[in-house]
C-alpha atoms as a PDB file:
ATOM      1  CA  UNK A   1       7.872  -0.922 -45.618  1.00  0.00           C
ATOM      2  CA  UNK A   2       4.403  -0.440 -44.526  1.00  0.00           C
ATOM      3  CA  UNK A   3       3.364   1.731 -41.502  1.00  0.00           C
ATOM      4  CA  UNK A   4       2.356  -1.476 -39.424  1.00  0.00           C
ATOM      5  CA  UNK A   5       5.914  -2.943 -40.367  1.00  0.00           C
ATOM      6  CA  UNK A   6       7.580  -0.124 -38.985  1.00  0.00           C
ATOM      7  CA  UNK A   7       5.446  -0.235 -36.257  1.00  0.00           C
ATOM      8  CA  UNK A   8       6.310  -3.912 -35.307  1.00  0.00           C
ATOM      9  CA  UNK A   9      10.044  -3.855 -36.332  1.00  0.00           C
ATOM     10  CA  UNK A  10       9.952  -0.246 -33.758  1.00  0.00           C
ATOM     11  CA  UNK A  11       8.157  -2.339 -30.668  1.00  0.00           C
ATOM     12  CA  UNK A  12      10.369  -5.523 -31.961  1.00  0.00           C
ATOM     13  CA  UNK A  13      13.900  -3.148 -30.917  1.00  0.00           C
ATOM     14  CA  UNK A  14      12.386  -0.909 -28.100  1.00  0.00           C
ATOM     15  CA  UNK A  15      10.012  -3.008 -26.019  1.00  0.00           C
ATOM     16  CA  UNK A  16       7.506  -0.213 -26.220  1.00  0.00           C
ATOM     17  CA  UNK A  17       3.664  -0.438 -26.626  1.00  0.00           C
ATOM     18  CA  UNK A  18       1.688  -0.085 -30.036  1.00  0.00           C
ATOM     19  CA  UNK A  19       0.496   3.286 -29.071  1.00  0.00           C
ATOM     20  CA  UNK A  20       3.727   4.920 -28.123  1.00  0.00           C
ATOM     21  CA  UNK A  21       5.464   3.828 -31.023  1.00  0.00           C
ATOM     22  CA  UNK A  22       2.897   4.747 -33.512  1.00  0.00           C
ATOM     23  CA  UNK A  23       3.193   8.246 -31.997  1.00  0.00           C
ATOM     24  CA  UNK A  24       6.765   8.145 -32.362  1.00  0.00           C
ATOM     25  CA  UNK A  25       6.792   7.150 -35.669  1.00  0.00           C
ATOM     26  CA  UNK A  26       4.392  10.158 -36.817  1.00  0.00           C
ATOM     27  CA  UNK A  27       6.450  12.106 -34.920  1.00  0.00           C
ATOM     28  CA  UNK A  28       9.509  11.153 -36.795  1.00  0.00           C
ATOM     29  CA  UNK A  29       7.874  10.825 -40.390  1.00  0.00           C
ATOM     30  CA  UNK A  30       8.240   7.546 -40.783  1.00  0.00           C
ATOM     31  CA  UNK A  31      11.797   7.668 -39.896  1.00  0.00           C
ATOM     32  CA  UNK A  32      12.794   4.491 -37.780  1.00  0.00           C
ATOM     33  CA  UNK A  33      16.302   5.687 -36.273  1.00  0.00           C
ATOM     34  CA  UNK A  34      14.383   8.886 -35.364  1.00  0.00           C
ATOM     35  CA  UNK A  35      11.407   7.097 -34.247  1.00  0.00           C
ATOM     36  CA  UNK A  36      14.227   4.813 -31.756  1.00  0.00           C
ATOM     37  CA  UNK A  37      15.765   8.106 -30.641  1.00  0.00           C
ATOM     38  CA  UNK A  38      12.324   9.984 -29.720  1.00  0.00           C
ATOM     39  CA  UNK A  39      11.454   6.757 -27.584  1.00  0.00           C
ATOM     40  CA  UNK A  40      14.867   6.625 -26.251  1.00  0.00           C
ATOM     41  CA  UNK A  41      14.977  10.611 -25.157  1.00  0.00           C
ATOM     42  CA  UNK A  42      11.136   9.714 -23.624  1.00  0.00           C
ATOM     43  CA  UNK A  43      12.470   7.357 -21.371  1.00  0.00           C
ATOM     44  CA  UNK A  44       9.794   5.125 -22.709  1.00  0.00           C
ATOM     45  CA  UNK A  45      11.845   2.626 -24.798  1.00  0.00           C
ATOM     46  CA  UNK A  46      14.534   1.992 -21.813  1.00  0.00           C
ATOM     47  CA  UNK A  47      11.591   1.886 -19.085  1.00  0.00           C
ATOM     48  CA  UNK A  48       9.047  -0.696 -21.207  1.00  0.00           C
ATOM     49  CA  UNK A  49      12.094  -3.167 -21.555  1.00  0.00           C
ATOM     50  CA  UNK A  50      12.601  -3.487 -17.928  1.00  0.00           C
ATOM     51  CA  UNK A  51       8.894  -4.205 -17.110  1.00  0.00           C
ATOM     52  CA  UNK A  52       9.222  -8.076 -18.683  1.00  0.00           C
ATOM     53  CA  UNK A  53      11.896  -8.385 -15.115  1.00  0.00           C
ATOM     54  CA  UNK A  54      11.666  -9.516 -12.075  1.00  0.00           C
ATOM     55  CA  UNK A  55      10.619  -7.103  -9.073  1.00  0.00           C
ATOM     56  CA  UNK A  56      10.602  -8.747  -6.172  1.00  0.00           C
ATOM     57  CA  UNK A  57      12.232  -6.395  -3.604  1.00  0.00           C
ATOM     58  CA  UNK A  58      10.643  -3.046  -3.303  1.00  0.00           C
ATOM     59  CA  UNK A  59       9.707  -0.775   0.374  1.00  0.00           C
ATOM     60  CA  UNK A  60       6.546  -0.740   2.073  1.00  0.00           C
ATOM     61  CA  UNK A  61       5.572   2.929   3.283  1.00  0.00           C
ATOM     62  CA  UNK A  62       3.218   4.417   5.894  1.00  0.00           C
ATOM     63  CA  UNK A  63       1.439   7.740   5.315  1.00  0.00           C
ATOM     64  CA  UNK A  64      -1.028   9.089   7.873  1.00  0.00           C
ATOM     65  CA  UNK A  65      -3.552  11.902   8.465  1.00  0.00           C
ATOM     66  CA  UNK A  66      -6.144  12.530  11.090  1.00  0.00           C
ATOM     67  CA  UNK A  67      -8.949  11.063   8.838  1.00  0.00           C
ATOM     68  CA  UNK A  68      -7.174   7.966   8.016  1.00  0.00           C
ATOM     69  CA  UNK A  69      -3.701   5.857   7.356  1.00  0.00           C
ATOM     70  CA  UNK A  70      -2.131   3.894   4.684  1.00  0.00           C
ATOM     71  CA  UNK A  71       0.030   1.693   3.752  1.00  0.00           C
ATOM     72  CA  UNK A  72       1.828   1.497   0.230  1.00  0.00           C
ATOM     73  CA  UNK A  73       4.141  -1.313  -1.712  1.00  0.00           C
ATOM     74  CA  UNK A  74       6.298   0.359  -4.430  1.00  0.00           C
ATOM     75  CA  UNK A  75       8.595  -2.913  -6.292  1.00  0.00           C
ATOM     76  CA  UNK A  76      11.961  -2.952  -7.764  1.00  0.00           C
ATOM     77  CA  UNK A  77      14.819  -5.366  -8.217  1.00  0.00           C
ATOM     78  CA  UNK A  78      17.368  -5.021  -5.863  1.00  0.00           C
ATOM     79  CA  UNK A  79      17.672  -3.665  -2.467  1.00  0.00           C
ATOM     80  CA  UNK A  80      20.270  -1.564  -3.680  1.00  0.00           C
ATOM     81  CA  UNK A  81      17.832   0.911  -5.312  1.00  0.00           C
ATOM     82  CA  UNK A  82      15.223   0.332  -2.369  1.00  0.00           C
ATOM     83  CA  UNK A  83      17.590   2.349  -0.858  1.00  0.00           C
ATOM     84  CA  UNK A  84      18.463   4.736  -3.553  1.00  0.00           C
ATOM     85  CA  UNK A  85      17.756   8.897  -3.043  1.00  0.00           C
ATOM     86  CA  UNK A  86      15.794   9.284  -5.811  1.00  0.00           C
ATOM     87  CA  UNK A  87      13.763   6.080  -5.409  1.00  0.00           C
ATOM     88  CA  UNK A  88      13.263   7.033  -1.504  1.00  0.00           C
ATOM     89  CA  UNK A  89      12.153  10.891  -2.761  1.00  0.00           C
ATOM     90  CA  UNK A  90       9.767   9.455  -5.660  1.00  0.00           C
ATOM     91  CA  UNK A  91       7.969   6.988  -3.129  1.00  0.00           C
ATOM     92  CA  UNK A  92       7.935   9.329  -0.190  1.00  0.00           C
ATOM     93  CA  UNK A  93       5.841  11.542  -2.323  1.00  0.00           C
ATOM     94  CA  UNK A  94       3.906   8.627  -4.031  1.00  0.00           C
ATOM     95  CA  UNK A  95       2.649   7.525  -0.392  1.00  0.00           C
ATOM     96  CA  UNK A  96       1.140  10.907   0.681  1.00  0.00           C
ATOM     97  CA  UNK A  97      -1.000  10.923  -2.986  1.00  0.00           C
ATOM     98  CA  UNK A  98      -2.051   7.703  -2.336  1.00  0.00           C
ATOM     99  CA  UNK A  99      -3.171   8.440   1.038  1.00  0.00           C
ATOM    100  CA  UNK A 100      -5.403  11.427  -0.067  1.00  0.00           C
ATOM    101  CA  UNK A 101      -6.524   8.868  -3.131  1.00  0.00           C
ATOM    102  CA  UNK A 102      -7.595   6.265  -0.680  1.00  0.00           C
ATOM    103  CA  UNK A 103      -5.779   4.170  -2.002  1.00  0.00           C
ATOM    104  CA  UNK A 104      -7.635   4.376  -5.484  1.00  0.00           C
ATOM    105  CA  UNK A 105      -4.700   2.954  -8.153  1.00  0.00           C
ATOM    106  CA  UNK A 106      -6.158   4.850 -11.341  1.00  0.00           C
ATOM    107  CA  UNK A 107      -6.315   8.136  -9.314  1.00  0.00           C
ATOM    108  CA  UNK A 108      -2.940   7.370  -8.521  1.00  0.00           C
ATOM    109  CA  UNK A 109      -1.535   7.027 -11.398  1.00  0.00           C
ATOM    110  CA  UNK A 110      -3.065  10.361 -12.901  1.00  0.00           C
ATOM    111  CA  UNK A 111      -2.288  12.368  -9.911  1.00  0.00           C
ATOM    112  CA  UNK A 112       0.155  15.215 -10.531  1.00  0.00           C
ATOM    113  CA  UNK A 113       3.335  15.499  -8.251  1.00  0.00           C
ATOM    114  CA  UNK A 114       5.550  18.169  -7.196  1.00  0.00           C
ATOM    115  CA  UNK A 115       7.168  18.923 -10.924  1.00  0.00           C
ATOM    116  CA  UNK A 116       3.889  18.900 -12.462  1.00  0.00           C
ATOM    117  CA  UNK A 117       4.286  16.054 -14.260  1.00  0.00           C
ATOM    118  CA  UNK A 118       1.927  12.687 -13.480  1.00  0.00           C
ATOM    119  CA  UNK A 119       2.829   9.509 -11.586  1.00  0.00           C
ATOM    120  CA  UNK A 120       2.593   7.212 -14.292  1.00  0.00           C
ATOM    121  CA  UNK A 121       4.757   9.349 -16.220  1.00  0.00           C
ATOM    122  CA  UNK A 122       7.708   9.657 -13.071  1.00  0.00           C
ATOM    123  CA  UNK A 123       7.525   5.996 -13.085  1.00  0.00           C
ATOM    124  CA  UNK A 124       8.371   5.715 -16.615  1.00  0.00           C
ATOM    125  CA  UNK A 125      11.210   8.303 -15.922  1.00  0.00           C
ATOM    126  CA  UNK A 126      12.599   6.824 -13.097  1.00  0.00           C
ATOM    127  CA  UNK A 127      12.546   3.317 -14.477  1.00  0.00           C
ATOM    128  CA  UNK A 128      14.871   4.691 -17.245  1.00  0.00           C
ATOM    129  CA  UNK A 129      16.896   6.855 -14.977  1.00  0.00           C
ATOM    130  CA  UNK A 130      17.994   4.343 -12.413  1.00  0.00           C
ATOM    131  CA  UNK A 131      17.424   1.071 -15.131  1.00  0.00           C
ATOM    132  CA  UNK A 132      15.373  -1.282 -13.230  1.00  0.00           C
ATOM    133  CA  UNK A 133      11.722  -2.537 -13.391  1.00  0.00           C
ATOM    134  CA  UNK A 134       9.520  -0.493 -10.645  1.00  0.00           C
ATOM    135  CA  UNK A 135       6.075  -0.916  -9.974  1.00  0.00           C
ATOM    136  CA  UNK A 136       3.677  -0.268  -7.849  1.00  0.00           C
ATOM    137  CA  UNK A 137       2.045  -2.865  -5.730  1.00  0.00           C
ATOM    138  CA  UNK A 138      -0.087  -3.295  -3.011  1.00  0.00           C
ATOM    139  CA  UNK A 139      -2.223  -0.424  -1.289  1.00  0.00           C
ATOM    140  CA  UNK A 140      -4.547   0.081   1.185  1.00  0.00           C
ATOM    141  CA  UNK A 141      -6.207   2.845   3.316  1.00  0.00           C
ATOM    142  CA  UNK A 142      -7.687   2.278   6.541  1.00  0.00           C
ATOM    143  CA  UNK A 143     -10.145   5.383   7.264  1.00  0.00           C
ATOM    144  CA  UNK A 144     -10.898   6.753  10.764  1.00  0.00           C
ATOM    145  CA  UNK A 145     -14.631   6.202  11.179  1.00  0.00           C
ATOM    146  CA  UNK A 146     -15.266   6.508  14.751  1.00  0.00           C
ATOM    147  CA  UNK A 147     -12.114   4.506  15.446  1.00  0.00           C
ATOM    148  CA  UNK A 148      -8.300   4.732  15.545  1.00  0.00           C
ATOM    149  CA  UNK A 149      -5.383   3.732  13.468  1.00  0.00           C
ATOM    150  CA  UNK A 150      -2.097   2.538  15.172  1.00  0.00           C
ATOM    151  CA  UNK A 151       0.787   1.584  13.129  1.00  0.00           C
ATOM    152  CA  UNK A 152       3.983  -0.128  13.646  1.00  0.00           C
ATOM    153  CA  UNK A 153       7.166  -0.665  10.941  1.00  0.00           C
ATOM    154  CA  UNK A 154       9.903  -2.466  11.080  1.00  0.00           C
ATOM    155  CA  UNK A 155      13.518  -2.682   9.532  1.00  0.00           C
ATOM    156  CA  UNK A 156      12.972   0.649   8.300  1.00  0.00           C
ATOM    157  CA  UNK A 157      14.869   2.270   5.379  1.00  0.00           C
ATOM    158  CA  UNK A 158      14.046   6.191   6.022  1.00  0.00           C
ATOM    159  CA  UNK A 159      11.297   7.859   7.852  1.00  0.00           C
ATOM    160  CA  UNK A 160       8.372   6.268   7.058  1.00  0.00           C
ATOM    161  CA  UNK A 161       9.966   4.222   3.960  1.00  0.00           C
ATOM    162  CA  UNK A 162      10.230   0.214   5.914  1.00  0.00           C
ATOM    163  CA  UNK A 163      10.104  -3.403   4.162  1.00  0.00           C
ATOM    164  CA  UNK A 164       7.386  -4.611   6.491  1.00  0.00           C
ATOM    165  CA  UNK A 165       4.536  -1.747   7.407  1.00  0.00           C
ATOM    166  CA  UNK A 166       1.348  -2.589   9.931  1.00  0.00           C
ATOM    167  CA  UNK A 167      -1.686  -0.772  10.401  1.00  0.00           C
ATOM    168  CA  UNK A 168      -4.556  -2.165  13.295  1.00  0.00           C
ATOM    169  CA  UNK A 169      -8.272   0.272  13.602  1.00  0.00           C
ATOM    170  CA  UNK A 170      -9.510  -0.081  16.675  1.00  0.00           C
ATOM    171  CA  UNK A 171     -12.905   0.880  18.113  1.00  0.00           C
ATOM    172  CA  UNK A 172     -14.113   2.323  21.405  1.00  0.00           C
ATOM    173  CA  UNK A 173     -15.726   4.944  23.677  1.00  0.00           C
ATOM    174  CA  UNK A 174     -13.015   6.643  25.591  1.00  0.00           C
ATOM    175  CA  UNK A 175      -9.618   6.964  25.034  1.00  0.00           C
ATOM    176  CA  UNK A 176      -6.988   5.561  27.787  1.00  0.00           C
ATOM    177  CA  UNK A 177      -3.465   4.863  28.620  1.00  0.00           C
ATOM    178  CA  UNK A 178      -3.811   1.428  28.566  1.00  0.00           C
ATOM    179  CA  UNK A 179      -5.867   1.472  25.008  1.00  0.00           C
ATOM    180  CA  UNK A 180      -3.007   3.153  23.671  1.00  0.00           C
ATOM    181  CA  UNK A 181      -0.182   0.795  24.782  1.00  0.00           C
ATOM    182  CA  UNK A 182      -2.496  -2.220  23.475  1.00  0.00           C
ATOM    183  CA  UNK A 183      -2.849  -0.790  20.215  1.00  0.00           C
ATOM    184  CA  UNK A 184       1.284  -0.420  19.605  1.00  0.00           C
ATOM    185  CA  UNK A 185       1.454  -3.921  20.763  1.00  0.00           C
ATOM    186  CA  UNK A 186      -1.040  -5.645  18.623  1.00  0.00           C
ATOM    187  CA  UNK A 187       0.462  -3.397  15.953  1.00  0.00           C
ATOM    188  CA  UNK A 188       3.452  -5.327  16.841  1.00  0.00           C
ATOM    189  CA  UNK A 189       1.882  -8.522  17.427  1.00  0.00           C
ATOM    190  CA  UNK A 190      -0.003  -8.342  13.744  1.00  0.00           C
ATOM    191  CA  UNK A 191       3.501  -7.394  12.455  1.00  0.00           C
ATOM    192  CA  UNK A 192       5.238 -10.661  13.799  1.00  0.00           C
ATOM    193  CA  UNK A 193       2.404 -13.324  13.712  1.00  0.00           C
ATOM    194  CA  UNK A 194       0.844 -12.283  10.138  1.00  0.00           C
ATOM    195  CA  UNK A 195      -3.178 -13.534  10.841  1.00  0.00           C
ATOM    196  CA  UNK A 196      -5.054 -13.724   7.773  1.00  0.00           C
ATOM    197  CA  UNK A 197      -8.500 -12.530  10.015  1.00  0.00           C
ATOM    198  CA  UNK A 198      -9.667 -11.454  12.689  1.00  0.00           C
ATOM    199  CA  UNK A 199     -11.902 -14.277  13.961  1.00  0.00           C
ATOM    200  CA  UNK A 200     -11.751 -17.853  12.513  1.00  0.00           C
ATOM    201  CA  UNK A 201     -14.929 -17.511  10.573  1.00  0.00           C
ATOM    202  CA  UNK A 202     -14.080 -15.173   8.436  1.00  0.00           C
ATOM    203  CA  UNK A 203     -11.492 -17.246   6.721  1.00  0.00           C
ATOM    204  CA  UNK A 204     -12.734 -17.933   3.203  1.00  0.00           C
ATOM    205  CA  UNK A 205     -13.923 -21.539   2.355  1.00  0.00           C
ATOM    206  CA  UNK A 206     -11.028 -21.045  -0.511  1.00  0.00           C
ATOM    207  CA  UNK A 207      -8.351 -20.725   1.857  1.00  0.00           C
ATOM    208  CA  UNK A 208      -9.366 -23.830   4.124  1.00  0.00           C
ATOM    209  CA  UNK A 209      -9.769 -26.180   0.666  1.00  0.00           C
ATOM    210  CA  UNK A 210      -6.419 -25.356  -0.295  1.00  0.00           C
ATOM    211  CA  UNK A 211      -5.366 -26.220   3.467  1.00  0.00           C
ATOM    212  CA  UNK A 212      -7.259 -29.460   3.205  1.00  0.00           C
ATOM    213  CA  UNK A 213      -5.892 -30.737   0.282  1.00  0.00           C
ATOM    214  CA  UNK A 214      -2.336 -29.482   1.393  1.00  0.00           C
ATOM    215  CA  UNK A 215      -3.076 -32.443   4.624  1.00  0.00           C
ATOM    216  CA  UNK A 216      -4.613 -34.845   2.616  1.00  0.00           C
ATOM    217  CA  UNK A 217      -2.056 -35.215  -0.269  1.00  0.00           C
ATOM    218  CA  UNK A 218       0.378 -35.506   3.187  1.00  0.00           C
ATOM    219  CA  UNK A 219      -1.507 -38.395   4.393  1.00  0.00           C
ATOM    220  CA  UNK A 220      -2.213 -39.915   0.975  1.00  0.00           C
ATOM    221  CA  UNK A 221       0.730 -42.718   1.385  1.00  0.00           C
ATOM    222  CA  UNK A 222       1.110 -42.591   5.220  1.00  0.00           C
ATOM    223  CA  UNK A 223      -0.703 -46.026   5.778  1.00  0.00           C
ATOM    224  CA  UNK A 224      -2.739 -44.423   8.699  1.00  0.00           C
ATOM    225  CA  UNK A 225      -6.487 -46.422   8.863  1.00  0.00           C
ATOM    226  CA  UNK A 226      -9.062 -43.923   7.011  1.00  0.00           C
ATOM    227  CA  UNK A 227     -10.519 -42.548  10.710  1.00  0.00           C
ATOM    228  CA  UNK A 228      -7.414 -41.595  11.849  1.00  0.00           C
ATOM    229  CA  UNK A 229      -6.442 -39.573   8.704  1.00  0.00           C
ATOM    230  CA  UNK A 230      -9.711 -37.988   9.135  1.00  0.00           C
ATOM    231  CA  UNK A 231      -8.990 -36.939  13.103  1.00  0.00           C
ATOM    232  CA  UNK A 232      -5.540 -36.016  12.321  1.00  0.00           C
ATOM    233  CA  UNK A 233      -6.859 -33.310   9.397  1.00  0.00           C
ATOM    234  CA  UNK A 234      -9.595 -31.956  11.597  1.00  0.00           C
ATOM    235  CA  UNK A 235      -6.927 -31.044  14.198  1.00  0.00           C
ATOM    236  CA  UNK A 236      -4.593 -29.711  11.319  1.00  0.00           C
ATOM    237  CA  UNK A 237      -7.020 -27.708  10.242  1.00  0.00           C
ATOM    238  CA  UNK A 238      -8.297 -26.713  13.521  1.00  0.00           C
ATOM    239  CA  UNK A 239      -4.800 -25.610  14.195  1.00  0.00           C
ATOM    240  CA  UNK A 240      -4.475 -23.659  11.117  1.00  0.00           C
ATOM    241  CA  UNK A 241      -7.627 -21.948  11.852  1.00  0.00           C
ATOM    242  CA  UNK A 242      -6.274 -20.875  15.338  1.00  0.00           C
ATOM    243  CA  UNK A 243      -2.507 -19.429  14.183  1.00  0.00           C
ATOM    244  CA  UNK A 244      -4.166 -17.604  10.953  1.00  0.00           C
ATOM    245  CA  UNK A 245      -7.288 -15.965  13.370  1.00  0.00           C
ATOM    246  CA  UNK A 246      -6.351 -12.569  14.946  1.00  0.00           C
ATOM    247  CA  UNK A 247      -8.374 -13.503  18.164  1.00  0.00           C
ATOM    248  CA  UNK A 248      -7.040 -16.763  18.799  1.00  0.00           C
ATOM    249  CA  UNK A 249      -3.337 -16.523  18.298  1.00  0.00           C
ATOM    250  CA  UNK A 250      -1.055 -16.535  21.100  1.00  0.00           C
ATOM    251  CA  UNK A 251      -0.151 -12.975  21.958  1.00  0.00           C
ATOM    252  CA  UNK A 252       3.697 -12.430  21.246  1.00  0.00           C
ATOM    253  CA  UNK A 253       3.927 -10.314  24.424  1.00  0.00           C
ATOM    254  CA  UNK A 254       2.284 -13.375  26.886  1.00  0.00           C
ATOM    255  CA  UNK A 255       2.379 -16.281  24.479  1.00  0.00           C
ATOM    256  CA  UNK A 256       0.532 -18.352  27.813  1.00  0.00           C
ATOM    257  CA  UNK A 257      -2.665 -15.966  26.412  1.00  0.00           C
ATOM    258  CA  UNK A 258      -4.515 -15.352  22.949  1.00  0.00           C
ATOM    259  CA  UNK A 259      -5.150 -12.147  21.847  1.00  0.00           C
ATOM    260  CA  UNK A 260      -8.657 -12.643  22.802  1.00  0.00           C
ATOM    261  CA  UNK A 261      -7.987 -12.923  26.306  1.00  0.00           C
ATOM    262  CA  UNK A 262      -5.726  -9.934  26.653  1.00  0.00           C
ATOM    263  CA  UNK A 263      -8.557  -7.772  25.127  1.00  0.00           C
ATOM    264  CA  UNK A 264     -11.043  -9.651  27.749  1.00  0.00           C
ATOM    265  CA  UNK A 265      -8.855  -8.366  30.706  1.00  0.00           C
ATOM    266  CA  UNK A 266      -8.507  -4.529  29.681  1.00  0.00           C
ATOM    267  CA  UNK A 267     -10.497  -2.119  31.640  1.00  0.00           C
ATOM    268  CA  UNK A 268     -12.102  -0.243  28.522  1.00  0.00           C
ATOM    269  CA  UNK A 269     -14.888  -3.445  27.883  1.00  0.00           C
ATOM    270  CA  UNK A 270     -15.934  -1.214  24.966  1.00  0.00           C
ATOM    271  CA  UNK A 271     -12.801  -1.575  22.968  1.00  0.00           C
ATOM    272  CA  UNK A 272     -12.920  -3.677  19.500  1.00  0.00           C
ATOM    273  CA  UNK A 273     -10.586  -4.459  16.848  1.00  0.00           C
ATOM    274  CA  UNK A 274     -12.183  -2.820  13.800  1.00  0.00           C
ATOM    275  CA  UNK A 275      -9.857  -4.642  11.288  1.00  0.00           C
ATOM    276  CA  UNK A 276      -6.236  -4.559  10.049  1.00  0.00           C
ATOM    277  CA  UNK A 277      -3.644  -4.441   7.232  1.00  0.00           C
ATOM    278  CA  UNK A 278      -0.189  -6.057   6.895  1.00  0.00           C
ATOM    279  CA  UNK A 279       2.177  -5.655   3.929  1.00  0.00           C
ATOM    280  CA  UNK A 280       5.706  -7.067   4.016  1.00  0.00           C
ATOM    281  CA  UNK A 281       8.148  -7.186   1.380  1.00  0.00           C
ATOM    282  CA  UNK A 282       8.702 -10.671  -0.260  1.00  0.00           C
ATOM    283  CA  UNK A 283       4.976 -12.272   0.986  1.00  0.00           C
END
């Protein structure tokens, strides 16, 4: 059997990559059942095999500084080992290198942790210690540049480990009572009303187009005269454009006022919402 055989009939029973289990394979001198063994022992045969399933619950967690804050998505399968020790120690750590990365993935992954080995290659551990696909998802850092973070979780796990995690940067000239109780509740308000922007023009054209043709294939076979269909979508999408804009939502703590308003009445006339992240667990 050829080396590239070996190599294929190797990947063919492991689910590792080409790399891996040519290295194995020198390694082993040729020697399959030893090559199976050294990918086994790795962790890297078990872990590659679970990356072709399904990861779709997972833990959204909040590291902050005094420079800046972040927010972190780490997948697996099941809730179960969202809640397991080991997975709650590995991500814990993850969270804090990814908020000194800023969020960068490839630094990420090549950062060294605690034991001294690298993230990528705890993942691949861990995968084949607890048996399920992990991976890690969405990231973001929001940095303090003349403004403030203010976060908010909720249905949290452990500490700072949550399913849904919320950070809002807000600008302004002097700090006050009130600036601090309206940043935990538009923390909150982000949290429960999900806005895609902060004002209605910055939603992409993309976004609206898929909207639009969402209302128009609804309309298609309603009989309604062409001018009406065309009112009807311009409201729709008005409408859309309203509950997906930061500004122009109803605030969840007055829903009588928008968000807009409530930042029109504070004292602090200075104060401006910067910009925002949102990460839940399942979206």
């Amino acid at each position: 059997m050829s080396d590239i055989d070996k190599i294929k009939k190797l990947r063919q029973s492991t689910g590792a990559g080409f790399k891996d289990c040519n290295l194995a394979l020198k390694e082993s001198s040729g020697d399959l059942e030893k090559a199976v063994e050294i990918l086994r022992v790795k962790g890297i045969a078990k872990a590659t095999k679970k990356m072709s399933r399904n990861a779709s619950e997972g833990v959204i967690i909040l590291s902050s500084d005094k420079n800046k804050s972040s927010l972190l998505e780490v997948n697996c399968e099941t809730d179960f080992v969202a809640k397991n020790e080991d997975f709650i120690n590995f991500v814990k750590e993850l969270s804090e290198i990814n908020n000194n990365c800023l969020s960068d993935f490839d630094k990420l992954n090549k950062s060294i942790m605690q034991n001294k080995k690298s993230v990528s290659e705890n993942l691949v551990s861990l995968i084949a210690k607890i048996g399920e696909k992990i991976t890690i998802g969405r990231m973001k850092t929001l940095e303090k540049n003349n403004s403030e973070n203010f976060t908010y979780q909720h249905t949290i796990i452990k500490d700072n480990v949550a399913k849904l995690g919320v950070i809002v940067s807000l600008e302004y000239k002097e700090k006050t009572d009130e600036i601090e109780i309206f940043g935990k509740h538009l923390s909150m308000h982000v949290a429960a009303s999900n806005p895609l922007v902060i004002t209605e023009d910055k939603l992409e054209k993309e976004t609206i187009d898929k909207e639009l043709e969402l209302i128009s294939e609804e309309l298609k076979n309603s009989g309604k005269p062409e001018e009406i269909a065309k009112k009807i979508t311009m409201g729709r999408i008005n409408k859309f454009k309203q509950e997906n804009s930061l500004l122009s939502q109803d605030w969840v703590m007055e829903p009588k006022k928008k968000v807009k308003n409530v930042l029109s009445e504070l004292n602090n006339k200075s104060i401006n919402i910067k910009e925002f992240v949102r990460f839940k667990i399942g979206e």
